[in-house]
Protein backbone atom coordinates (compact mmCIF):
# COMPACT_ATOMS: atom_id res chain seq x y z
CA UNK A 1 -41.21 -27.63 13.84
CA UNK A 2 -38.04 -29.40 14.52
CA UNK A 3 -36.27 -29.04 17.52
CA UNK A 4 -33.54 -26.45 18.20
CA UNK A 5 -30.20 -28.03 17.47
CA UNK A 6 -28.23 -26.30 19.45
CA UNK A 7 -30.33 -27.28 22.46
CA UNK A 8 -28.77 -31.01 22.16
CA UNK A 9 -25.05 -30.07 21.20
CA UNK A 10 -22.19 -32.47 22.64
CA UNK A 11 -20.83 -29.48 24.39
CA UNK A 12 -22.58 -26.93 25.12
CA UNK A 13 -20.91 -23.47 24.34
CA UNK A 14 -21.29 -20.22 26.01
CA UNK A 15 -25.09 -18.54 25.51
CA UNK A 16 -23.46 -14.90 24.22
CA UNK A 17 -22.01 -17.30 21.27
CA UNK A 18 -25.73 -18.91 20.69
CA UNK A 19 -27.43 -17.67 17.11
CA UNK A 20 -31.09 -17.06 16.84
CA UNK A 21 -32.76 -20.34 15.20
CA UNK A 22 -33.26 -17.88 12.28
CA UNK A 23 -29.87 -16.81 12.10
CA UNK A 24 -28.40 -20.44 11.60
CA UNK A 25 -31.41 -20.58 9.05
CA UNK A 26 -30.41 -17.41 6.69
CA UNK A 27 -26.83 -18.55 7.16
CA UNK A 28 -27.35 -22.32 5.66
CA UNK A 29 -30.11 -20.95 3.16
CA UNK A 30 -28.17 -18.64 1.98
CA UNK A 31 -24.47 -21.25 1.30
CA UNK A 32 -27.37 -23.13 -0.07
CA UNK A 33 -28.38 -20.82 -3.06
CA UNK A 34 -25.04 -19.97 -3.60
CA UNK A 35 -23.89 -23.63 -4.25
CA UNK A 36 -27.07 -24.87 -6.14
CA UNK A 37 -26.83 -21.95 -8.31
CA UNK A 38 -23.50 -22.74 -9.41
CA UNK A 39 -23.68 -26.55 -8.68
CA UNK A 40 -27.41 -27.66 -9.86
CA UNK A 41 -29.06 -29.58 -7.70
CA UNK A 42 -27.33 -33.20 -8.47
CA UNK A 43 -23.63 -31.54 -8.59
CA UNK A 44 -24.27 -29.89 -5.34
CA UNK A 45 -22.97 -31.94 -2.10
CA UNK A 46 -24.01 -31.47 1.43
CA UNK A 47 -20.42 -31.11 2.03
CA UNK A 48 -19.72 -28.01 0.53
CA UNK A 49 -22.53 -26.52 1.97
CA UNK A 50 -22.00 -26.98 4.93
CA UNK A 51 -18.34 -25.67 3.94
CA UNK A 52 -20.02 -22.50 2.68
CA UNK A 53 -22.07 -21.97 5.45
CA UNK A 54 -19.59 -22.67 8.47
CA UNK A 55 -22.29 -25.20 10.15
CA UNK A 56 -21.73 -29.08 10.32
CA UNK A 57 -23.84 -31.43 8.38
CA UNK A 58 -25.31 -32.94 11.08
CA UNK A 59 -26.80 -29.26 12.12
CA UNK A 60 -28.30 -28.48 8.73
CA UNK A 61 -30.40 -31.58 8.76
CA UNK A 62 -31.90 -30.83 11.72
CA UNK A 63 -32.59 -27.20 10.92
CA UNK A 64 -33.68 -28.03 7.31
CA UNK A 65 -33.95 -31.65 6.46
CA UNK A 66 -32.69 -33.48 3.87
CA UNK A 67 -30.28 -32.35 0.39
CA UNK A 68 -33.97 -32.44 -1.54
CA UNK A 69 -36.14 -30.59 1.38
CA UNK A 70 -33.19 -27.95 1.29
CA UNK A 71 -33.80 -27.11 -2.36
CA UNK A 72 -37.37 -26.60 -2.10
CA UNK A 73 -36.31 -24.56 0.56
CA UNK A 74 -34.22 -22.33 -1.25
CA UNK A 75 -36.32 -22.01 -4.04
CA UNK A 76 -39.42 -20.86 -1.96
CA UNK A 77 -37.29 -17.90 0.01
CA UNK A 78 -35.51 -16.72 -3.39
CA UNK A 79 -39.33 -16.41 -5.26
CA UNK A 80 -40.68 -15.05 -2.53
CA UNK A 81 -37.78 -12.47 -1.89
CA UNK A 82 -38.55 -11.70 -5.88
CA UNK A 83 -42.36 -10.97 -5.78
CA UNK A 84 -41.87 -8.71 -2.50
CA UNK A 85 -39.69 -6.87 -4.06
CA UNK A 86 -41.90 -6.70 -7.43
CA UNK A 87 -45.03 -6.04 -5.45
CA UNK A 88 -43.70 -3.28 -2.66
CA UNK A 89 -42.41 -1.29 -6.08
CA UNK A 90 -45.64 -0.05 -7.43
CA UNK A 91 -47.08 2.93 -6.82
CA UNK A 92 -50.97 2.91 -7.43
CA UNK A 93 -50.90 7.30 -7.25
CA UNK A 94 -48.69 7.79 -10.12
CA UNK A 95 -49.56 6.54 -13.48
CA UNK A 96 -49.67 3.41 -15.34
CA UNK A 97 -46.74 3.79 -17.56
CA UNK A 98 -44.93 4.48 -14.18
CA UNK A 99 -46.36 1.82 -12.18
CA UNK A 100 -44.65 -0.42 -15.25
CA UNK A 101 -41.65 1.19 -15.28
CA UNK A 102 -40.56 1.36 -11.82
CA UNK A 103 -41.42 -2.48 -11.29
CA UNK A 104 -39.31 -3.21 -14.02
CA UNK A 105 -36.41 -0.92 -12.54
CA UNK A 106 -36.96 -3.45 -9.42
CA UNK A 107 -36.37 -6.71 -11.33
CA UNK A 108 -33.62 -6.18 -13.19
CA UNK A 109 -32.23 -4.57 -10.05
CA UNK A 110 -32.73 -7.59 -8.13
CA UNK A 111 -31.29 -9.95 -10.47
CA UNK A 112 -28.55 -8.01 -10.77
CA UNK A 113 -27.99 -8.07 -6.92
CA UNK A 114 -29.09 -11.47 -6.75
CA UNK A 115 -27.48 -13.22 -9.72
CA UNK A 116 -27.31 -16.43 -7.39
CA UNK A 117 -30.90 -16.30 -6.47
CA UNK A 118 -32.40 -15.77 -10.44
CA UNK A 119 -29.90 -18.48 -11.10
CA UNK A 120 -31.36 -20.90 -8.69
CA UNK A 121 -34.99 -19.97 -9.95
CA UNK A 122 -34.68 -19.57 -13.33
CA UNK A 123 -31.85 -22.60 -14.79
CA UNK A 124 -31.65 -24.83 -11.42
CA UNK A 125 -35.36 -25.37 -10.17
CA UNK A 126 -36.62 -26.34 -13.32
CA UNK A 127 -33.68 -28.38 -14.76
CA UNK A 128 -33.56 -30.21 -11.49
CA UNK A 129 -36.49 -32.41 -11.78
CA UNK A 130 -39.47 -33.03 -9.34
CA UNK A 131 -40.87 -31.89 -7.31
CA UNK A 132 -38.47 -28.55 -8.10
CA UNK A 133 -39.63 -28.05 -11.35
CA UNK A 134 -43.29 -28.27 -10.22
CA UNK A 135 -42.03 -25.43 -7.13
CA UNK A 136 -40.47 -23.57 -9.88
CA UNK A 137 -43.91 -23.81 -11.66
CA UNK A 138 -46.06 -22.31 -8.45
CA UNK A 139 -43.49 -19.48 -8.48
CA UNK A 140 -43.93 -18.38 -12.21
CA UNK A 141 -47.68 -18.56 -11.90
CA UNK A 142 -47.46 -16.34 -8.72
CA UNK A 143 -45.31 -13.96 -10.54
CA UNK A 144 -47.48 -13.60 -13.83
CA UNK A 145 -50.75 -13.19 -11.45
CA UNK A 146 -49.02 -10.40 -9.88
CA UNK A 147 -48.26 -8.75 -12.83
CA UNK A 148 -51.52 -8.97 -14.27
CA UNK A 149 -53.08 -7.60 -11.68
CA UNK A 150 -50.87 -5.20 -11.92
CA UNK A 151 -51.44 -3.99 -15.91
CA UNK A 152 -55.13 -4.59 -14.80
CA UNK A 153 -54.67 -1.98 -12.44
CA UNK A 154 -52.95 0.50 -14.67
CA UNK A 155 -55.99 0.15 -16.78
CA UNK A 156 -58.39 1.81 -14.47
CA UNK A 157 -59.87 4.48 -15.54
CA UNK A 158 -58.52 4.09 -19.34
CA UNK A 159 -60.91 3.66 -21.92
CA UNK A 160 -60.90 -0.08 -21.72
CA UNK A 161 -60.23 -1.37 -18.25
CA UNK A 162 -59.61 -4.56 -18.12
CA UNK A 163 -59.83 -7.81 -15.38
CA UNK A 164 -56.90 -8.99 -14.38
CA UNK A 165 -57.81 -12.37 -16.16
CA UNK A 166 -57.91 -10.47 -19.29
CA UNK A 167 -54.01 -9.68 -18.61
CA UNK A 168 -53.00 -12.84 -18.02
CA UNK A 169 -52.07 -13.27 -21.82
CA UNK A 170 -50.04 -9.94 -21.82
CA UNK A 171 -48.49 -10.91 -18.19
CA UNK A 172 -46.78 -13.96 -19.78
CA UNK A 173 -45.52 -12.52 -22.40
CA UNK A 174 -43.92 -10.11 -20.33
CA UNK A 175 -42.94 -11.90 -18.11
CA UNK A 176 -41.02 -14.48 -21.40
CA UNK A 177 -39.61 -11.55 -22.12
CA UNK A 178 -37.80 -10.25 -19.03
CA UNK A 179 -36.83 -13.89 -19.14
CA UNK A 180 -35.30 -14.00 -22.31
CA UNK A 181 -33.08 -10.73 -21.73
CA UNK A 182 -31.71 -11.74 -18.47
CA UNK A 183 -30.33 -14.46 -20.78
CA UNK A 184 -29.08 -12.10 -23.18
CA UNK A 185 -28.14 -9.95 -20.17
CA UNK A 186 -25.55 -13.13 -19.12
CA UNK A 187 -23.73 -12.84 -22.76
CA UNK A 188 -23.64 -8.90 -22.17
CA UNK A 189 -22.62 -7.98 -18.87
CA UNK A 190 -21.56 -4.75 -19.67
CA UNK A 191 -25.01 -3.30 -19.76
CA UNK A 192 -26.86 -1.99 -16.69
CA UNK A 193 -30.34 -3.15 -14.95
CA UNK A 194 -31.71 0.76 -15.74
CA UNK A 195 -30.81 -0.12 -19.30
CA UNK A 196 -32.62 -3.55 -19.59
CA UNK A 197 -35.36 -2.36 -17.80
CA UNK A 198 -35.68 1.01 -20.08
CA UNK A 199 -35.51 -1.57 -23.05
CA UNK A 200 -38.23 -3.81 -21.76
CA UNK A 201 -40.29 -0.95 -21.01
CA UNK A 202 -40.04 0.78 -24.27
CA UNK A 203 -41.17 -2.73 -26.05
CA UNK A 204 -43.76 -3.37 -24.22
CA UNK A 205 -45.71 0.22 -22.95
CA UNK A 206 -45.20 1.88 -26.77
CA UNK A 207 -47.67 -1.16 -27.57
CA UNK A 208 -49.87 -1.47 -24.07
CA UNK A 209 -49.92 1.95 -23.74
CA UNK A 210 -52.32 1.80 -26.83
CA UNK A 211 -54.26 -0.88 -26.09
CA UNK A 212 -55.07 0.82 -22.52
CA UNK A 213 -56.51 3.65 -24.68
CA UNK A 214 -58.40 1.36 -26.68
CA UNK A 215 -56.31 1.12 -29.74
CA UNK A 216 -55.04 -2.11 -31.26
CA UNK A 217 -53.64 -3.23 -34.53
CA UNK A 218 -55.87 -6.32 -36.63
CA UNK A 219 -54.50 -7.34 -40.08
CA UNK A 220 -55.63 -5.29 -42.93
CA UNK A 221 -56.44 -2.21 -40.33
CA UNK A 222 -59.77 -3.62 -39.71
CA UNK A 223 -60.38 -2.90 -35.98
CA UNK A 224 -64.19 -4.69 -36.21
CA UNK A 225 -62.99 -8.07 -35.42
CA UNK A 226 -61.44 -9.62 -32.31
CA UNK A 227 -59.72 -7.07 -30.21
CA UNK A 228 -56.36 -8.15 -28.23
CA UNK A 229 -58.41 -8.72 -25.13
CA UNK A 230 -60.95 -11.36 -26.70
């Protein structure tokens, strides 16, 4: 761990105006997300930053290391921050349609609280290169093994349960999809997370909500061959 800056300050001030180590942490973490987000990674300077946060340059590189270490930084809290929130939104007494539709309510929620943060995952991390694009990787894997263990879950006691593995396929696409109409969402401000999330929801539980009772469609209404599962 690296040492407490303000333990080696010039001039030492008085200890009522000290900040916890975590403090100073959230303070520069969070300038930092808002200026990659609108910056990029290669647009954004150390100067503003530090601008944004109200702490010198010197102090941010010894709480947080370098212009490159503070990305991965940022982009680890921000995922992290978004899978809590996913995961502490589920409900495992209620049903699966409401398991779904409540975790959806979350996301969009989130994003639209945290426009900087979705920002900073979605556009920055991978557009910046690596390692951030590999960080940004980790992060979408962690999210669609969530949510498959999630539709997994709302599968028990339906006639087909499934593994989580076996909703790994339907996890992505969900998880493309949210992606896709936070874009749209960008182009349409006007709309509300409820909204996006009751759209979402109606696309994709009028067709899981089938295939947890065992139903699926096969070309030509032949239901003998590969199910959507296989």
């Amino acid at each position: 761990m690296r040492p407490d800056p303000d333990d080696h300050e010039a001039s030492p001030r008085p200890r009522s105006r000290r900040l916890p180590r975590s403090v100073r942490e959230r303070q520069i973490l969070d300038a930092a997300v808002e200026v990659y987000a609108a910056r990029g990674f290669h647009l954004a300077s150390m100067d503003e930053i530090s601008e944004v946060a109200g702490i010198s340059k010197p102090m941010i590189y010894a709480y947080l290391g370098s212009k490159e270490e503070l990305f991965v930084a940022c982009i680890q809290r921000e995922a992290t921050r978004l899978i809590e929130a996913i995961s502490t939104a589920v409900d495992p007494e209620v049903g699966p349609d409401e398991q779904l539709w409540r975790g959806l309510r979350v996301f969009f929620d989130y994003v639209q609280r945290n426009r900087a943060s979705w920002v900073l995952l979605h556009r920055q991390a991978p557009a910046g290169g690596e390692p951030f694009a590999a960080e940004f990787g980790q992060w979408r894997e962690r999210a669609m093994v969530l949510i498959a263990s999630l539709l997994a879950r709302a599968t028990e006691g339906a006639a087909q349960p499934m593994q989580p593995q076996q909703m790994e396929p339907f996890a992505a696409s969900l998880v493309g999809a949210a992606e896709s109409l936070l874009d749209w969402w960008v182009e349409h401000p006007e709309h509300t997370a409820d909204g996006l999330a009751m759209r979402l929801m109606n696309l994709a539980w009028m067709g899981f909500g089938d295939l947890v009772e065992g139903r699926s469609w096969s070309p030509g209404g032949d239901a003998s061959g590969c199910t959507a599962f296989d």
